[in-house]
Protein backbone atom coordinates (compact mmCIF):
# COMPACT_ATOMS: atom_id res chain seq x y z
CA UNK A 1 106.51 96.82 120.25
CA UNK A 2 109.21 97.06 117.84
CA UNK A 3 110.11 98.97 114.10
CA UNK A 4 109.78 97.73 110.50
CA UNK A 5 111.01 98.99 107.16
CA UNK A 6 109.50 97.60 103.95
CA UNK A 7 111.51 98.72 101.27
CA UNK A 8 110.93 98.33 97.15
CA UNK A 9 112.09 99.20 93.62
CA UNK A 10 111.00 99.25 90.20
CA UNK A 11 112.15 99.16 87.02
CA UNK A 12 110.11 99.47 83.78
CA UNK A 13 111.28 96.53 81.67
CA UNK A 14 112.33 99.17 78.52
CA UNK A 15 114.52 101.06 80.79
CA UNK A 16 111.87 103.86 80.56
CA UNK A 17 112.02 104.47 84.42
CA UNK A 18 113.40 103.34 87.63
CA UNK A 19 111.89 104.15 91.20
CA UNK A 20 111.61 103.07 94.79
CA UNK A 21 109.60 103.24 97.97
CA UNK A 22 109.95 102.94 101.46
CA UNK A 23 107.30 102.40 104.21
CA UNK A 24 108.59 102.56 108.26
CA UNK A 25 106.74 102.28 110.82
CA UNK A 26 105.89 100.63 114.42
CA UNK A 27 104.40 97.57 115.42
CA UNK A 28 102.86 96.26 118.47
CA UNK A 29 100.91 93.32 119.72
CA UNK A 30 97.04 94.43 118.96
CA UNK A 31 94.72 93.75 121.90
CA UNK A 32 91.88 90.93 121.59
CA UNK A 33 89.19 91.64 119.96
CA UNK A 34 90.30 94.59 118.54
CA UNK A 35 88.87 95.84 114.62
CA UNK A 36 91.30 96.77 111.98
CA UNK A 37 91.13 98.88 109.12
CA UNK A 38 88.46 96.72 107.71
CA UNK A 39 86.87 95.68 110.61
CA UNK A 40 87.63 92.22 111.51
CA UNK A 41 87.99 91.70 114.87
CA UNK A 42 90.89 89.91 116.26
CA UNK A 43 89.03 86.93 117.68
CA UNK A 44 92.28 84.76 117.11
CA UNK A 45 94.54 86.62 118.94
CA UNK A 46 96.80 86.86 115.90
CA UNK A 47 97.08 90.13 115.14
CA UNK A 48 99.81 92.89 114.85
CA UNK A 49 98.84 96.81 114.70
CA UNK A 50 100.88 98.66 112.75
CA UNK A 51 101.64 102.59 112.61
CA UNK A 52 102.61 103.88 109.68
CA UNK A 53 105.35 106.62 110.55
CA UNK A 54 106.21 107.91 106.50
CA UNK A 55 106.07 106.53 103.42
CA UNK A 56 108.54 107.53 100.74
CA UNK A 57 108.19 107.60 96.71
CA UNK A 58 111.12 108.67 94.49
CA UNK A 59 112.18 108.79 90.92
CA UNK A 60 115.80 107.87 90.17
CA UNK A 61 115.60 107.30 86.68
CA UNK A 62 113.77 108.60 83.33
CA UNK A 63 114.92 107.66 79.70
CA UNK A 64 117.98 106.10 81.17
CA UNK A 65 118.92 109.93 82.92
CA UNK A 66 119.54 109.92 86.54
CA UNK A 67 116.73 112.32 88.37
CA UNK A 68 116.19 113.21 91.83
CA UNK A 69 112.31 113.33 92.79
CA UNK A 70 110.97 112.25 96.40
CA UNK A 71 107.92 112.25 97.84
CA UNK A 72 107.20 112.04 101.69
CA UNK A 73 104.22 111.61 103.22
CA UNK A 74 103.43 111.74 107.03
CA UNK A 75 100.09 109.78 107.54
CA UNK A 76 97.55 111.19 110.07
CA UNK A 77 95.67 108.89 111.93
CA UNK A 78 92.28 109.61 113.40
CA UNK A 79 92.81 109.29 117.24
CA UNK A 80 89.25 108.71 117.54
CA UNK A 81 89.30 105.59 114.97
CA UNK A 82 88.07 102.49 116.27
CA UNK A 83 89.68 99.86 113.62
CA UNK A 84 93.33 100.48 113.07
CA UNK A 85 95.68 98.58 110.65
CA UNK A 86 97.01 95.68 111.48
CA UNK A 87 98.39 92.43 109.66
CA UNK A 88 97.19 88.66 111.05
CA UNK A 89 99.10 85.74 111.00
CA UNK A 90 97.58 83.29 108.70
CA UNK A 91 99.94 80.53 108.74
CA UNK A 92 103.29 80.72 110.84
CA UNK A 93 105.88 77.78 110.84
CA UNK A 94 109.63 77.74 110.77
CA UNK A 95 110.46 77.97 107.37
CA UNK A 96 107.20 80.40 105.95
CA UNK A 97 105.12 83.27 107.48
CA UNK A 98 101.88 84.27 105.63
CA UNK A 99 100.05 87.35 106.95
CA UNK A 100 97.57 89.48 105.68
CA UNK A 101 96.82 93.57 106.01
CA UNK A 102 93.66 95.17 106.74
C-alpha cells in the first residue's frame, strides 16, 4: 500500500475569489474480483482501492481580501460495504497513465 495527496486551486477569473482543496488518503492493490463504489468488479485485475483519510476546502480570498476559512471533513466508511472506491487503470504506458474512479 502506499499514500497520495491530490491537491487543487481555484481562482474565479474576475478576481472575485480564490480557494483550494486537498484530498489524502491510502492506496492499496484491490483484490480480484472485488466491486467498487459503483459496482464493477475488478475482472482485469487493474484496480487500486483507495481510502479517503480527509478532505480539505478553504477560502483564501474574497473581493481581492485575504480570508481564512477551512473546512475538514473525516469520511466514514461503512465497514460492512461491499464495493469500495477504487480507480482502474485504463491505459498505462511510459509516457501517459489514464485511470478512472468509481
Amino acid at each position: 500500500g502506499g499514500r497520495f495527496e491530490n491537491r487543487g486551486a481555484v481562482s474565479n477569473r474576475y478576481g472575485l475569489a480564490r480557494l483550494a482543496t486537498g484530498v489524502v488518503g491510502d492506496v492499496s492493490v484491490s483484490p480480484p474480483n472485488s466491486l467498487n463504489a459503483v459496482g464493477i468488479a475488478n475482472d482485469r485485475n487493474n484496480r487500486v482501492a483507495v481510502s479517503f483519510r480527509a478532505i480539505v476546502f478553504s477560502l483564501d480570498e474574497v473581493f481581492g481580501r485575504p480570508v481564512s476559512i477551512r473546512k475538514v471533513l473525516i469520511p466514514k466508511l461503512d465497514p460492512d460495504a461491499v464495493a469500495t472506491p477504487a480507480n482502474d487503470v485504463t491505459y498505462l504506458d511510459d509516457q501517459i497513465r489514464i485511470v478512472r474512479g468509481g
